[in-house]
Structure formats: C-alpha cells, structure tokens
C-alpha atoms as a PDB file:
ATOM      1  CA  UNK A   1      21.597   7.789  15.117  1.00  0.00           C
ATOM      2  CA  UNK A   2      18.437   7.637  16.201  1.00  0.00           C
ATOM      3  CA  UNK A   3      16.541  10.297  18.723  1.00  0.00           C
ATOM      4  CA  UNK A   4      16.796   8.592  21.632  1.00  0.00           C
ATOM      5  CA  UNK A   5      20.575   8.234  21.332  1.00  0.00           C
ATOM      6  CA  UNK A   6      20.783  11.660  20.491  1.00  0.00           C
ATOM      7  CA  UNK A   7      19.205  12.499  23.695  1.00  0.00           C
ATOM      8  CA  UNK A   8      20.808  10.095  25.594  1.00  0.00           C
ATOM      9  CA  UNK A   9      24.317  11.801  24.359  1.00  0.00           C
ATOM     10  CA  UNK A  10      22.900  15.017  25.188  1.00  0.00           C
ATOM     11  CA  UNK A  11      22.366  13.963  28.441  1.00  0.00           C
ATOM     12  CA  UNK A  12      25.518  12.408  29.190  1.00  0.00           C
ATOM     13  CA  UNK A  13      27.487  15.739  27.970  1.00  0.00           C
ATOM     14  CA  UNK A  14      25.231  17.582  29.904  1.00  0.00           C
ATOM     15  CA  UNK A  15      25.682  15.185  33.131  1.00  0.00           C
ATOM     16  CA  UNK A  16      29.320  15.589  32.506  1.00  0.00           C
ATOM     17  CA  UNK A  17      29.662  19.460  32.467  1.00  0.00           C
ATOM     18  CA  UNK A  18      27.731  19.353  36.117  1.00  0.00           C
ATOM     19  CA  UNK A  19      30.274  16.842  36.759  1.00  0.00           C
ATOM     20  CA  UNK A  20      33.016  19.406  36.118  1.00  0.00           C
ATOM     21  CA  UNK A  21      31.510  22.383  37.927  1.00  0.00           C
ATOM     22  CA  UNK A  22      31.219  20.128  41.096  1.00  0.00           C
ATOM     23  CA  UNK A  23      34.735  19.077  40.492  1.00  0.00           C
ATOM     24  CA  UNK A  24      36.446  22.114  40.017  1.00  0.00           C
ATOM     25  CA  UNK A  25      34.633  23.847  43.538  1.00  0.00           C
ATOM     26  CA  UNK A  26      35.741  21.451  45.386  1.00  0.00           C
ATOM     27  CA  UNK A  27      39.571  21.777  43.894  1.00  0.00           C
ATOM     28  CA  UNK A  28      40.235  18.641  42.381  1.00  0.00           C
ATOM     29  CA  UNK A  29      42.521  17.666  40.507  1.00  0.00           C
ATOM     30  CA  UNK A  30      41.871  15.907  36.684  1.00  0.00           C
ATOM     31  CA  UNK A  31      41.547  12.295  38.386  1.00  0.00           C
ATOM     32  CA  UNK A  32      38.803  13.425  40.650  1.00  0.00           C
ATOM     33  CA  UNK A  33      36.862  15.358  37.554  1.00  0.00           C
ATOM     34  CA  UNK A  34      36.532  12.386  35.456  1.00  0.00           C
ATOM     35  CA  UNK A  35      35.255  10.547  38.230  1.00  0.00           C
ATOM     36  CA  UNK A  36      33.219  13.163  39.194  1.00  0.00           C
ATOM     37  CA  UNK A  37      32.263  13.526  36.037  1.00  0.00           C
ATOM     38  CA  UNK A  38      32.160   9.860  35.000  1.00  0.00           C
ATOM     39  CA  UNK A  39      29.888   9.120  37.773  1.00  0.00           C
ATOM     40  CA  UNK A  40      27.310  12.012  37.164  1.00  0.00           C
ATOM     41  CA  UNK A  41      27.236  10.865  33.486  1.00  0.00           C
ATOM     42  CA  UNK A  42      26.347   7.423  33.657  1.00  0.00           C
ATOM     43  CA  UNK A  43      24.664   6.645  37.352  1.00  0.00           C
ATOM     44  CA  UNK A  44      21.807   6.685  36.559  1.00  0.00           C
ATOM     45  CA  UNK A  45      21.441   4.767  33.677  1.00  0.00           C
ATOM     46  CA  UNK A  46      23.805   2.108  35.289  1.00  0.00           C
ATOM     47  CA  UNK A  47      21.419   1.686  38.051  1.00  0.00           C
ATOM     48  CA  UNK A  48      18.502   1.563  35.357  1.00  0.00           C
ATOM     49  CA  UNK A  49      20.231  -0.860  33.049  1.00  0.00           C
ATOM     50  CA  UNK A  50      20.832  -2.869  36.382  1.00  0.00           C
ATOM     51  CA  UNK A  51      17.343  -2.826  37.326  1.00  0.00           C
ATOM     52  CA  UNK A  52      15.989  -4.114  34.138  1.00  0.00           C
ATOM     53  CA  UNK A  53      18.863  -6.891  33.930  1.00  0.00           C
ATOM     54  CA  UNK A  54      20.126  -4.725  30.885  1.00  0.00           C
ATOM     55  CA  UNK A  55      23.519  -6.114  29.396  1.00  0.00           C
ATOM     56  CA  UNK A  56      25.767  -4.574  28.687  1.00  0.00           C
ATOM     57  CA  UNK A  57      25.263  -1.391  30.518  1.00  0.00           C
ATOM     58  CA  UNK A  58      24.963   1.562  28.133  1.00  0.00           C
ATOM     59  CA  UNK A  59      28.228   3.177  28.469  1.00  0.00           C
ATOM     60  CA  UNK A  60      29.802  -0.658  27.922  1.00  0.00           C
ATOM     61  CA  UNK A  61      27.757  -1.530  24.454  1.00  0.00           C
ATOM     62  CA  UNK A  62      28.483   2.628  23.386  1.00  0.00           C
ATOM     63  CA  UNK A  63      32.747   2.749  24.558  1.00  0.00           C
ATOM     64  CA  UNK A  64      32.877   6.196  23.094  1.00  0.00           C
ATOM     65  CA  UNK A  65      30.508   7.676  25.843  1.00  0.00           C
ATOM     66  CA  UNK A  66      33.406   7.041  28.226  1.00  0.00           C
ATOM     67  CA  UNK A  67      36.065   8.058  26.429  1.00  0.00           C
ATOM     68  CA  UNK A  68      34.303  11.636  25.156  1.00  0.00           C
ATOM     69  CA  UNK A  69      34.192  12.096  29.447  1.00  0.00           C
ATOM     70  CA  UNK A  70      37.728  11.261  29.821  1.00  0.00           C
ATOM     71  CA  UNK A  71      39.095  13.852  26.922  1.00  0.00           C
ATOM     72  CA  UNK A  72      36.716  16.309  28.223  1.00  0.00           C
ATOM     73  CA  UNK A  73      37.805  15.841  31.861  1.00  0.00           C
ATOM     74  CA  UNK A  74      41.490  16.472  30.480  1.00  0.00           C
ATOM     75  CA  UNK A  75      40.151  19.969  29.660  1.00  0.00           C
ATOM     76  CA  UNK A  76      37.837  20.648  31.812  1.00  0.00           C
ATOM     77  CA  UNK A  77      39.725  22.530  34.714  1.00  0.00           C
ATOM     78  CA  UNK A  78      41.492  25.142  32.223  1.00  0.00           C
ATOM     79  CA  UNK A  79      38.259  25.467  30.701  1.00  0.00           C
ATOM     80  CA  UNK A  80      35.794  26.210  33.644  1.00  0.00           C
ATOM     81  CA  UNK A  81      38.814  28.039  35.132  1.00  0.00           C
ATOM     82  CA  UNK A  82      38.505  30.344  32.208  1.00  0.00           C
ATOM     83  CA  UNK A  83      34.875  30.355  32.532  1.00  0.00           C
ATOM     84  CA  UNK A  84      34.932  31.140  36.636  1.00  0.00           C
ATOM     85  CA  UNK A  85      32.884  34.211  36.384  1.00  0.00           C
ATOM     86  CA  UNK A  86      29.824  32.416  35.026  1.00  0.00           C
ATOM     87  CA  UNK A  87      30.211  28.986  37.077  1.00  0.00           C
ATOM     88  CA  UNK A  88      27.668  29.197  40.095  1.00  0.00           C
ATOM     89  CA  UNK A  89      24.952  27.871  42.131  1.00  0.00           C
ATOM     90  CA  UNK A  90      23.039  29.243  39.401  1.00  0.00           C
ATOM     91  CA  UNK A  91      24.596  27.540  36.545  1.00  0.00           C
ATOM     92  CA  UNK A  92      24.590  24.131  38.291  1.00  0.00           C
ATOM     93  CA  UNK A  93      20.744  24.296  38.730  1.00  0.00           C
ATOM     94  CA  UNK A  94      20.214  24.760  34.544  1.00  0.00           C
ATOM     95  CA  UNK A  95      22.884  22.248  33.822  1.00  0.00           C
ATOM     96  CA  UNK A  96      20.952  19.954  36.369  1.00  0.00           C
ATOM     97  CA  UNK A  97      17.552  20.734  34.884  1.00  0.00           C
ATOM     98  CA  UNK A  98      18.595  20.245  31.695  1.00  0.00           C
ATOM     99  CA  UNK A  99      20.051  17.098  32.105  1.00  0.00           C
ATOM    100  CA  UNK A 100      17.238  15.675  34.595  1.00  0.00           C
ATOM    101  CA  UNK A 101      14.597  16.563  31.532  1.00  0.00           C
ATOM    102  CA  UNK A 102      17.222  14.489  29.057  1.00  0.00           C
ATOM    103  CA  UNK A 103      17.984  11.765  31.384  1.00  0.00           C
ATOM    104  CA  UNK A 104      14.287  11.270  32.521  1.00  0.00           C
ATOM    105  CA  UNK A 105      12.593  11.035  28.780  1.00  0.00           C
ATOM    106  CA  UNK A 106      15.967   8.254  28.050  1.00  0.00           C
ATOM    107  CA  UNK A 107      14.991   6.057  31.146  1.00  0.00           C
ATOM    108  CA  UNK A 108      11.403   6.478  30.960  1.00  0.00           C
ATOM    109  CA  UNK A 109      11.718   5.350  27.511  1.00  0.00           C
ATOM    110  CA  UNK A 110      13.837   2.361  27.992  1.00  0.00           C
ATOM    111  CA  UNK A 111      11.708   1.450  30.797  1.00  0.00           C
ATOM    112  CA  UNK A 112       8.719   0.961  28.039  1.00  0.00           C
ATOM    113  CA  UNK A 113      11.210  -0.476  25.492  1.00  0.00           C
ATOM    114  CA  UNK A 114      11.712  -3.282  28.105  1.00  0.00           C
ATOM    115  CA  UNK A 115       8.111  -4.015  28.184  1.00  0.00           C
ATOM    116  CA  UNK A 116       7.804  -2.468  32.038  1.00  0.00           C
ATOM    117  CA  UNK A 117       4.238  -1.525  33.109  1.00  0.00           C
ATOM    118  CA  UNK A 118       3.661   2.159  33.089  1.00  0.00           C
ATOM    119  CA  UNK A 119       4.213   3.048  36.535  1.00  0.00           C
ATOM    120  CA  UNK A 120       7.891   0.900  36.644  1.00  0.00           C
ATOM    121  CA  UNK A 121       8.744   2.354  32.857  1.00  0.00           C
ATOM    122  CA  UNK A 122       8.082   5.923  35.557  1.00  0.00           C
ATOM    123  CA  UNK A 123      10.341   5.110  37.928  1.00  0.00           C
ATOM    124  CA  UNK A 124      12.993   3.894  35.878  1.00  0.00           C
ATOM    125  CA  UNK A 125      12.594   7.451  34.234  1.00  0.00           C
ATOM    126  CA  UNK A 126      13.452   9.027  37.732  1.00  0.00           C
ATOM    127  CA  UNK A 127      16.404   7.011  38.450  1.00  0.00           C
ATOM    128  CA  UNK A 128      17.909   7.521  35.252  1.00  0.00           C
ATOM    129  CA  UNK A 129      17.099  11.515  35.716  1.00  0.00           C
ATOM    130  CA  UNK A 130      18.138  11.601  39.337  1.00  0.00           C
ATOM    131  CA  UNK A 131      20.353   8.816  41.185  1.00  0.00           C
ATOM    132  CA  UNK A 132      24.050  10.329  38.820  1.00  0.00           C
ATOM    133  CA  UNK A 133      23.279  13.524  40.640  1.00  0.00           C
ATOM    134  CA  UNK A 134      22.799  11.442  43.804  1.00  0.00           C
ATOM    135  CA  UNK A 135      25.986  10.239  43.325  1.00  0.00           C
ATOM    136  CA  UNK A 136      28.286  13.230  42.244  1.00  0.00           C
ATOM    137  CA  UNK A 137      27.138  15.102  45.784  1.00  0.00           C
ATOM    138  CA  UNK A 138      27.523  11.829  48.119  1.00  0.00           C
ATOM    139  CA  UNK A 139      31.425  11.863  45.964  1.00  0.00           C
ATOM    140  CA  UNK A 140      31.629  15.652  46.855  1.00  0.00           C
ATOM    141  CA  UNK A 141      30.552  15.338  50.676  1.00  0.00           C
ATOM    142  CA  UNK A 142      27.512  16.969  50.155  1.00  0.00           C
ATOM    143  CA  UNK A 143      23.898  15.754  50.874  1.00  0.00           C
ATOM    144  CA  UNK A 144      22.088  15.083  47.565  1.00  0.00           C
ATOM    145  CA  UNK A 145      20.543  18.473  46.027  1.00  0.00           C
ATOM    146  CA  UNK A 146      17.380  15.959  45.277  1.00  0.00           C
ATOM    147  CA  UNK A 147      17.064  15.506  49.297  1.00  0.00           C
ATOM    148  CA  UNK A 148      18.730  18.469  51.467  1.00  0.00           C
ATOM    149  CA  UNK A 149      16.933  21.955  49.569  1.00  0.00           C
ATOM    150  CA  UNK A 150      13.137  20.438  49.883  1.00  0.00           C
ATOM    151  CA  UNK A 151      12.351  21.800  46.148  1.00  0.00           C
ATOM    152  CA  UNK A 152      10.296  18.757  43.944  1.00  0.00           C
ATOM    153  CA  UNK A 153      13.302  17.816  42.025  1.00  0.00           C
ATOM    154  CA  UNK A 154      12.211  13.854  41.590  1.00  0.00           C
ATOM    155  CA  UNK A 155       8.219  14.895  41.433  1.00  0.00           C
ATOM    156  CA  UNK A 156       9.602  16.906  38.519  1.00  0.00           C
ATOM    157  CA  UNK A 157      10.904  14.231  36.573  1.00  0.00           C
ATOM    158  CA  UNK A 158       7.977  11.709  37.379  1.00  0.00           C
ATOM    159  CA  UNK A 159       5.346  14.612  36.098  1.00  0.00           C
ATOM    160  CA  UNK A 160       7.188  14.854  32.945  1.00  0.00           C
ATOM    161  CA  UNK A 161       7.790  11.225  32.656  1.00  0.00           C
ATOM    162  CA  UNK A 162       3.703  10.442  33.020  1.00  0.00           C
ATOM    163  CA  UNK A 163       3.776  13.461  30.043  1.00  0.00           C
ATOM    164  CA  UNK A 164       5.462  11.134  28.098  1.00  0.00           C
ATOM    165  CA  UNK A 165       3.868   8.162  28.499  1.00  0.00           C
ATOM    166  CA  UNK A 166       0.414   9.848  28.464  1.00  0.00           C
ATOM    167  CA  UNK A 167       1.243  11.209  25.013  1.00  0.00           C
ATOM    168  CA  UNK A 168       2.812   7.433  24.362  1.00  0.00           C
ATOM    169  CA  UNK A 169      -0.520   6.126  24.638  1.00  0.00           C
ATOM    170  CA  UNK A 170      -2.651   8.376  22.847  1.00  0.00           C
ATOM    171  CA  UNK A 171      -0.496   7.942  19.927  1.00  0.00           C
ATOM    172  CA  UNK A 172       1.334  11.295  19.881  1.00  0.00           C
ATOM    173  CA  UNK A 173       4.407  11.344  17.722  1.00  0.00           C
ATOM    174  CA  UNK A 174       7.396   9.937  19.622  1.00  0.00           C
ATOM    175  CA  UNK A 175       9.705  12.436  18.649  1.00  0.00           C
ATOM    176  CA  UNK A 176       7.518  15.411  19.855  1.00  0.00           C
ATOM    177  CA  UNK A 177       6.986  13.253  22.856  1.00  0.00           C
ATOM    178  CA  UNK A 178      10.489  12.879  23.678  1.00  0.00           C
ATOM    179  CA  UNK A 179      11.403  16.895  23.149  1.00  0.00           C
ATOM    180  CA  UNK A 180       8.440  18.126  24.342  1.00  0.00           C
ATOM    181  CA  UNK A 181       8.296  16.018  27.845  1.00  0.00           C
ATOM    182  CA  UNK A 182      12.392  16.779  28.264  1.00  0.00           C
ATOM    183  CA  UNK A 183      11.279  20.352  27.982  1.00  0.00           C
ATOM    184  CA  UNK A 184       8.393  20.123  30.408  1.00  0.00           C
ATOM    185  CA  UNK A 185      10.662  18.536  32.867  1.00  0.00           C
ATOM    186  CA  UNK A 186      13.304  21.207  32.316  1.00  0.00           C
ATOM    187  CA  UNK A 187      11.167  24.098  32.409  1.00  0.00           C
ATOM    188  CA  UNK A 188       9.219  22.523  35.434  1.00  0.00           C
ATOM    189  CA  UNK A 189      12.430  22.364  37.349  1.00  0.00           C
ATOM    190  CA  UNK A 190      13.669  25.424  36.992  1.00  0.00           C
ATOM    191  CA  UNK A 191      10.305  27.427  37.868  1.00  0.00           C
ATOM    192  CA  UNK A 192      10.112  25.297  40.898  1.00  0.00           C
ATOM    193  CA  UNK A 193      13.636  26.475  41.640  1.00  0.00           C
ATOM    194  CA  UNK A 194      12.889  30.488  41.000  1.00  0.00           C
ATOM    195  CA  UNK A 195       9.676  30.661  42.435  1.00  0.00           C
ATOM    196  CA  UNK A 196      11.203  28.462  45.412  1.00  0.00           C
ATOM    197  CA  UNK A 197       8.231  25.883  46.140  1.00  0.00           C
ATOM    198  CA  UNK A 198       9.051  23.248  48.561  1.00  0.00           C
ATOM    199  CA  UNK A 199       7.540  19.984  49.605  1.00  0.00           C
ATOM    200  CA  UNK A 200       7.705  19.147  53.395  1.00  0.00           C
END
C-alpha cells in the first residue's frame, strides 16, 4: 500500500470516529451513526473526486472503505458508551485536527496528481480536509464548526497544504512531505484552538 493510501485510510478511520462521537450526542441510533459516520468519512473526498471529474469516487474503486465504516458503526454506540467519560468537546477537536491534517495532505496531493495548478491542487486540499465535517454538523443540526466558532480552521489546512507543495517543489522527500505537512496542519489546529485566536 502505498503512503498516500495509508493516509488516506487513516483519515477515513479518523473521520469516522468524529462521526461516532457526533452520533452518539445526539442519541442516535446505529442507522444514523453510519450515516453520520459515512458522511464525515468520505465528503470530502467525494466532493474532490467530483471536482476533478475523478471516476470512480474513492470509496467506489476502494469497497472496503465503506464496509470497515459500516462494521465499525455496528460497534460504535457500546463502544463510545463505554468510553463516555473521555468523549467531549475536547476530544472532538483532536479527532477533527487530526483528521483535517490527514485529509488535507490526501486532497492536496491528488489535486497535483491530477495535474491542477498549485493554487487549485490547494483548494482541493481544503475541501477534502474540511467539507465531511461540513456535512456531519449540517446532518446533526448544527452550524458547521469550520463557520460558527470564528477559529482559522480552513486557513489551517490551506497553510499546511502550501507546506506541502512548497516542499513538493523544492524537491523534499514526498514521504516527509506528506507526514510532516499532516502534522503542521494538526498541530496548527489545535494551538489555534487552545490559545483561542479568531478571525473576524
């Protein structure tokens, strides 16, 4: 498997478990996880496979993406209901940051693999990191995290996807430009978060 797809995995499990947390606050039952789940997993990359006339989408071509979600979402309730203590506000914000870093590097890379100018291989790096989580809150009647608590969620993941394809161009090694820019995007996240900076 190569590192992309190992990332992009990574991403998708990670997606998924802030799938669940939503989920399970909001009392659903096992159909609404998986397609809260489901939805937080893959929205992004839909939308970015749609955008750059990919076919078939990512979670079509790779069948065992969906079906990982849907044996997870069998076990997720008993499992975060086990877990209640830890599941919070806080929680959701790592699981998000993590998976924004992971998302962002996937779709700012497949944006360049598609032979997309730099600042479109960006934004296709954004969507990928941001528009599931769009989704999962617009599903859970809530108004997007990326647009309701002011904090530079998408600025986050176009910083870190310009990291990449700075490092892209100047002939780092694509592996340490992959970790290294998920990390940055991660890490940038969740400082904004502590330290609460806004944009108005």
């Amino acid at each position: 498997m190569s590192l992309i797809k190992i990332i992009e995995v990574m991403a998708i499990l990670v997606g998924a478990f802030s799938g669940f947390i939503e989920a399970r606050s909001k009392n659903m039952d096992v159909v609404g996880v998986f397609i809260v789940a489901f939805i937080t997993a893959f929205g992004g990359g839909t939308l970015r496979d749609v955008l750059l006339d990919i076919r078939p989408l990512f979670w079509v071509q790779h069948e065992e993406y969906a079906i990982l979600i849907f044996f997870l979402s069998l076990i997720a309730n008993p499992l975060i209901r086990t877990l209640r203590e830890i599941v919070s506000e806080r929680l959701i914000v790592v699981a998000d940051a993590l998976g924004l870093g992971l998302f962002s590097v996937a779709g700012v890379a497949a944006g360049l693999h598609a032979h997309m100018p730099l600042f479109i291989a960006s934004m296709m790096g954004v969507i990928t990191g941001i528009f599931g989580g769009v989704l999962r809150d617009i599903v859970c009647n809530e108004i997007p995290m990326v647009l309701r608590d002011g904090k530079p969620y998408a600025l986050c993941a176009f910083a870190g996807c310009w990291m990449y394809l700075l490092m892209e161009q100047v002939g780092v090694n694509p592996n340490f430009a992959l970790w290294s820019s998920a990390l940055f995007i991660f890490a940038l996240r969740l400082l904004t978060w502590i330290k609460g900076v806004r944009i108005q």
